[in-house]
N, C-alpha and C. Protein backbone atom coordinates (compact mmCIF):
# COMPACT_ATOMS: atom_id res chain seq x y z
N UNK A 1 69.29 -67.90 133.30
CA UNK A 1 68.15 -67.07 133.06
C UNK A 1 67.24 -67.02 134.29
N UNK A 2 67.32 -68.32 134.89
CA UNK A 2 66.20 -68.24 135.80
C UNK A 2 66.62 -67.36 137.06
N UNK A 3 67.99 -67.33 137.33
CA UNK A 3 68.59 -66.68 138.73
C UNK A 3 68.43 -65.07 137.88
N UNK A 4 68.82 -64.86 136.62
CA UNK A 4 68.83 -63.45 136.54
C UNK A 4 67.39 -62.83 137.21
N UNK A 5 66.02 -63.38 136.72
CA UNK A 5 65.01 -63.17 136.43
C UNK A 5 64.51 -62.85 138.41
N UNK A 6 65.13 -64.23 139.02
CA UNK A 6 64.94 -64.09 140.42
C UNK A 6 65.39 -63.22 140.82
N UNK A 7 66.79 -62.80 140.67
CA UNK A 7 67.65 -61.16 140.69
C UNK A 7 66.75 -59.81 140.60
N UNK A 8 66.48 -59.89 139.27
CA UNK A 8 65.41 -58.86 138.67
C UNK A 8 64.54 -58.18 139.26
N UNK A 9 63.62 -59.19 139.67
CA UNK A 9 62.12 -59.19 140.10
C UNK A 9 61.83 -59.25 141.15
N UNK A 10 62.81 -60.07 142.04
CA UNK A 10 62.99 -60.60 142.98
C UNK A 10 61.92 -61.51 143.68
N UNK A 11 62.39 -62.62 142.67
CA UNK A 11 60.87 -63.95 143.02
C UNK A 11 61.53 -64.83 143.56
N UNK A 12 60.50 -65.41 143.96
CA UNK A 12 60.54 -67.02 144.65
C UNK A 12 60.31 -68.16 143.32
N UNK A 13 60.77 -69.29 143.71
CA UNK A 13 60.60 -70.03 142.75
C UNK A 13 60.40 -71.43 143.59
N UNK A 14 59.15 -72.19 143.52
CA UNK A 14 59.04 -73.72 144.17
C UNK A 14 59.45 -74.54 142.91
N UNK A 15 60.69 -74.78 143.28
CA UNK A 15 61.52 -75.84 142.02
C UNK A 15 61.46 -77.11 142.55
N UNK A 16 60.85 -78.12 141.85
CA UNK A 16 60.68 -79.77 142.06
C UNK A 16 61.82 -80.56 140.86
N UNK A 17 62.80 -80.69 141.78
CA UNK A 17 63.20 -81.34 140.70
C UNK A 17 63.96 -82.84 141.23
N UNK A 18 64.55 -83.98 140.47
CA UNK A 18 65.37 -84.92 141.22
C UNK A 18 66.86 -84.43 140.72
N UNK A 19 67.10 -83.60 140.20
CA UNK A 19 68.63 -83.35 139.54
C UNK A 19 69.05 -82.76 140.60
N UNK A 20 70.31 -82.83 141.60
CA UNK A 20 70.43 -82.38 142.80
C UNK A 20 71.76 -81.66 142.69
N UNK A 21 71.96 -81.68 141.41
CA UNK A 21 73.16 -80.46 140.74
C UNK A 21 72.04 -79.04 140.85
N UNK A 22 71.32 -79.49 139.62
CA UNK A 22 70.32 -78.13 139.31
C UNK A 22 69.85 -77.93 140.68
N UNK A 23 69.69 -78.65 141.52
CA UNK A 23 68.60 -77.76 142.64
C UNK A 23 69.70 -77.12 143.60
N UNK A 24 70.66 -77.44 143.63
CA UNK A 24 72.13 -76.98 143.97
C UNK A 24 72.59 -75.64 143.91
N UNK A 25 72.26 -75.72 142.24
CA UNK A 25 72.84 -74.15 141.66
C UNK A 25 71.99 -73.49 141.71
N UNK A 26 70.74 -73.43 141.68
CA UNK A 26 69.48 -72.63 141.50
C UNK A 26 68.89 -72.24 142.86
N UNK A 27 68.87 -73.25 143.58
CA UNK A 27 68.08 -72.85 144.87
C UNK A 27 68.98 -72.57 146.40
N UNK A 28 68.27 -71.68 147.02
CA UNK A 28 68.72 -70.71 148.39
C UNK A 28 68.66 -71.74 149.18
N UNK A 29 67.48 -72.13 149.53
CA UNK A 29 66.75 -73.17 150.59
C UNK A 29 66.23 -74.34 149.73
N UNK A 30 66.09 -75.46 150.76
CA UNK A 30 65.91 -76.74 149.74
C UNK A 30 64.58 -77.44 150.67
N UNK A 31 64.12 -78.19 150.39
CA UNK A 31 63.50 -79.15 151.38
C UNK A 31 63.69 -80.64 150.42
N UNK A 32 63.49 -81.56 151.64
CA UNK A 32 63.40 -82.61 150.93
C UNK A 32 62.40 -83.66 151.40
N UNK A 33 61.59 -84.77 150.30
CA UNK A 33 60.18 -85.16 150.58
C UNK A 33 60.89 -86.60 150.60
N UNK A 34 59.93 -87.32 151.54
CA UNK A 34 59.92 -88.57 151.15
C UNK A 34 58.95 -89.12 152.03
N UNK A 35 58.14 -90.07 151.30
CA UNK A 35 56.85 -90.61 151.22
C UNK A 35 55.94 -89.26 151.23
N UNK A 36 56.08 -88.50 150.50
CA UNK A 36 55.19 -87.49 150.33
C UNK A 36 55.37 -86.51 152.13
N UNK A 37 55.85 -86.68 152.46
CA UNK A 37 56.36 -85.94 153.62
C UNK A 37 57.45 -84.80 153.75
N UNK A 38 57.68 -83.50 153.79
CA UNK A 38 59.07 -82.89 153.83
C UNK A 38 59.67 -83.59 155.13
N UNK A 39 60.68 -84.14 154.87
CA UNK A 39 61.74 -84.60 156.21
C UNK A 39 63.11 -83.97 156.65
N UNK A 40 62.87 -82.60 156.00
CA UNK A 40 64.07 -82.45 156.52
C UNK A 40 64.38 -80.43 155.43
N UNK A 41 64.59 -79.76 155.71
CA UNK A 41 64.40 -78.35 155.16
C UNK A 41 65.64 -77.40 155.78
N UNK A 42 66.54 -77.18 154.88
CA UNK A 42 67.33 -75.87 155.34
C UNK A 42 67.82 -75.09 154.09
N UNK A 43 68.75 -74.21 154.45
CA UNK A 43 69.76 -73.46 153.40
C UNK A 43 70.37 -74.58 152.62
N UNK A 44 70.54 -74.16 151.57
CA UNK A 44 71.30 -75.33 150.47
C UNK A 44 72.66 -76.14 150.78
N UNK A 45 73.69 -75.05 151.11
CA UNK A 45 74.69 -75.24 151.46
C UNK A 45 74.97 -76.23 153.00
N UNK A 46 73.66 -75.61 153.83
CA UNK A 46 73.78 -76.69 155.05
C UNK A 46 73.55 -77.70 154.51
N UNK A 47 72.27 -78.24 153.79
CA UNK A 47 71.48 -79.00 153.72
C UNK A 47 72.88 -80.04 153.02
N UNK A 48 73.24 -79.34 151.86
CA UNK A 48 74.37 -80.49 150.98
C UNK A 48 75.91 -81.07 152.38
N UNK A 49 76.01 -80.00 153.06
CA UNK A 49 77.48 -80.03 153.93
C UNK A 49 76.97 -80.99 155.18
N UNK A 50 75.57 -81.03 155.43
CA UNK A 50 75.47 -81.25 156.79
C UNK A 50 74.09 -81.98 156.68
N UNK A 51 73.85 -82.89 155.86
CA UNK A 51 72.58 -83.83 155.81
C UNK A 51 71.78 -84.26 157.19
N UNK A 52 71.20 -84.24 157.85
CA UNK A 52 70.42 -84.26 159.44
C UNK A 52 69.49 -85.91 159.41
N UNK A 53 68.70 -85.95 157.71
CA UNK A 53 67.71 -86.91 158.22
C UNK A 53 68.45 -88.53 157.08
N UNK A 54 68.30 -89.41 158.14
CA UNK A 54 68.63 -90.73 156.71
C UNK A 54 68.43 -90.44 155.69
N UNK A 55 67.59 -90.17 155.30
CA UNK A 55 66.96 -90.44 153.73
C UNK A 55 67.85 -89.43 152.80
N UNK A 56 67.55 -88.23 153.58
CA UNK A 56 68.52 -87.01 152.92
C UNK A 56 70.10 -87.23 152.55
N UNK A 57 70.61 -88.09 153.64
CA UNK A 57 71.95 -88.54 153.18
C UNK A 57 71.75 -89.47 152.66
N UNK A 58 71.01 -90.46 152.62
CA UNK A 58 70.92 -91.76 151.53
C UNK A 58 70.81 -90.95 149.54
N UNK A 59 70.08 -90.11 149.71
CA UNK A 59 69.90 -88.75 148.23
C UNK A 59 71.37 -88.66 148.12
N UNK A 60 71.61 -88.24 149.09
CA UNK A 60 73.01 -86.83 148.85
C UNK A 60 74.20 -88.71 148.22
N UNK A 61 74.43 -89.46 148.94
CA UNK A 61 75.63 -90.48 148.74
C UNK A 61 75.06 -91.03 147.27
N UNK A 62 73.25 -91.17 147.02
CA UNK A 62 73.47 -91.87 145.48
C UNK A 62 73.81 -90.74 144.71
N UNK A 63 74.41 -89.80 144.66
CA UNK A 63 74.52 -88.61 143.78
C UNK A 63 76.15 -89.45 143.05
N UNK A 64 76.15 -89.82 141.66
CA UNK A 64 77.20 -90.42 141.08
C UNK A 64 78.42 -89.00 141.20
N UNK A 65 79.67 -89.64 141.61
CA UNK A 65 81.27 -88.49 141.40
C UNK A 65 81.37 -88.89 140.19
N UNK A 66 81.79 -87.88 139.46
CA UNK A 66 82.50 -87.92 137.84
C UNK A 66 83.48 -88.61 137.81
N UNK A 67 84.57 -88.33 138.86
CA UNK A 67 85.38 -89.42 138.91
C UNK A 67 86.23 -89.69 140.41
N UNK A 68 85.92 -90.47 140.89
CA UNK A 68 85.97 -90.89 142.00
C UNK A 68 87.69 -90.87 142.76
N UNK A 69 88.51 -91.10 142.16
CA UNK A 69 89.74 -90.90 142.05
C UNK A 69 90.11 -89.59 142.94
N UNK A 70 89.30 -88.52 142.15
CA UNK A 70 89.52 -87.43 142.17
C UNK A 70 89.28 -86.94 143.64
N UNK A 71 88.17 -87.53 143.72
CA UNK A 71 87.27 -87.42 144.64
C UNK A 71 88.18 -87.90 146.26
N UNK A 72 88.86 -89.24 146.10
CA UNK A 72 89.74 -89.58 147.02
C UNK A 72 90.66 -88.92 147.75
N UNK A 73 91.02 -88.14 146.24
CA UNK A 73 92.04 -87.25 146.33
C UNK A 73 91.49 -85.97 147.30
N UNK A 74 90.72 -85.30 146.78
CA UNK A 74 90.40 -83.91 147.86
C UNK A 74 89.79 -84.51 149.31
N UNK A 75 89.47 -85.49 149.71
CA UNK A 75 88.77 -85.70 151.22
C UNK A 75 90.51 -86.11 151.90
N UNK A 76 91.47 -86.53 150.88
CA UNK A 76 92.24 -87.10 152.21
C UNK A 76 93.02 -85.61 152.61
N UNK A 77 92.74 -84.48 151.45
CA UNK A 77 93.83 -83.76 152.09
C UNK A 77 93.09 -82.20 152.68
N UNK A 78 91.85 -82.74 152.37
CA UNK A 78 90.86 -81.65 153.98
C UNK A 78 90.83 -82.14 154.94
């Protein structure tokens, strides 16, 4: 609903969230805070493929795999 509505209307949306699925699927551009600071801001897709600041990859690695196995499986054969 919310991407139709952004579609629609064509809005912006400042989404705060810690779910880093949802901010994933929902958002263009991301930033990310820590100690109340943005440290680090790009396109989503960079931001998840290509983490720049510690902290941002320290976020991105506690993100739990569903199943890790799996997970083994697709990095050895990219």
């Amino acid at each position: 609903m919310l991407e139709d509505l952004r579609e629609e209307f064509n809005l912006t949306y400042l989404f705060i969230a810690h779910d880093l699925s949802v901010v994933r699927h929902l958002c263009q551009k991301v930033a990310v805070m820590y100690l109340g600071k943005i440290v680090e801001m790009a396109d989503c897709d960079e931001l998840y493929d290509n983490p720049q600041h510690p902290y941002t990859k320290a976020l991105l690695n506690a993100v739990p795999v569903p199943d890790p196995e799996v997970e083994k499986i697709g990095n050895t054969t990219s």
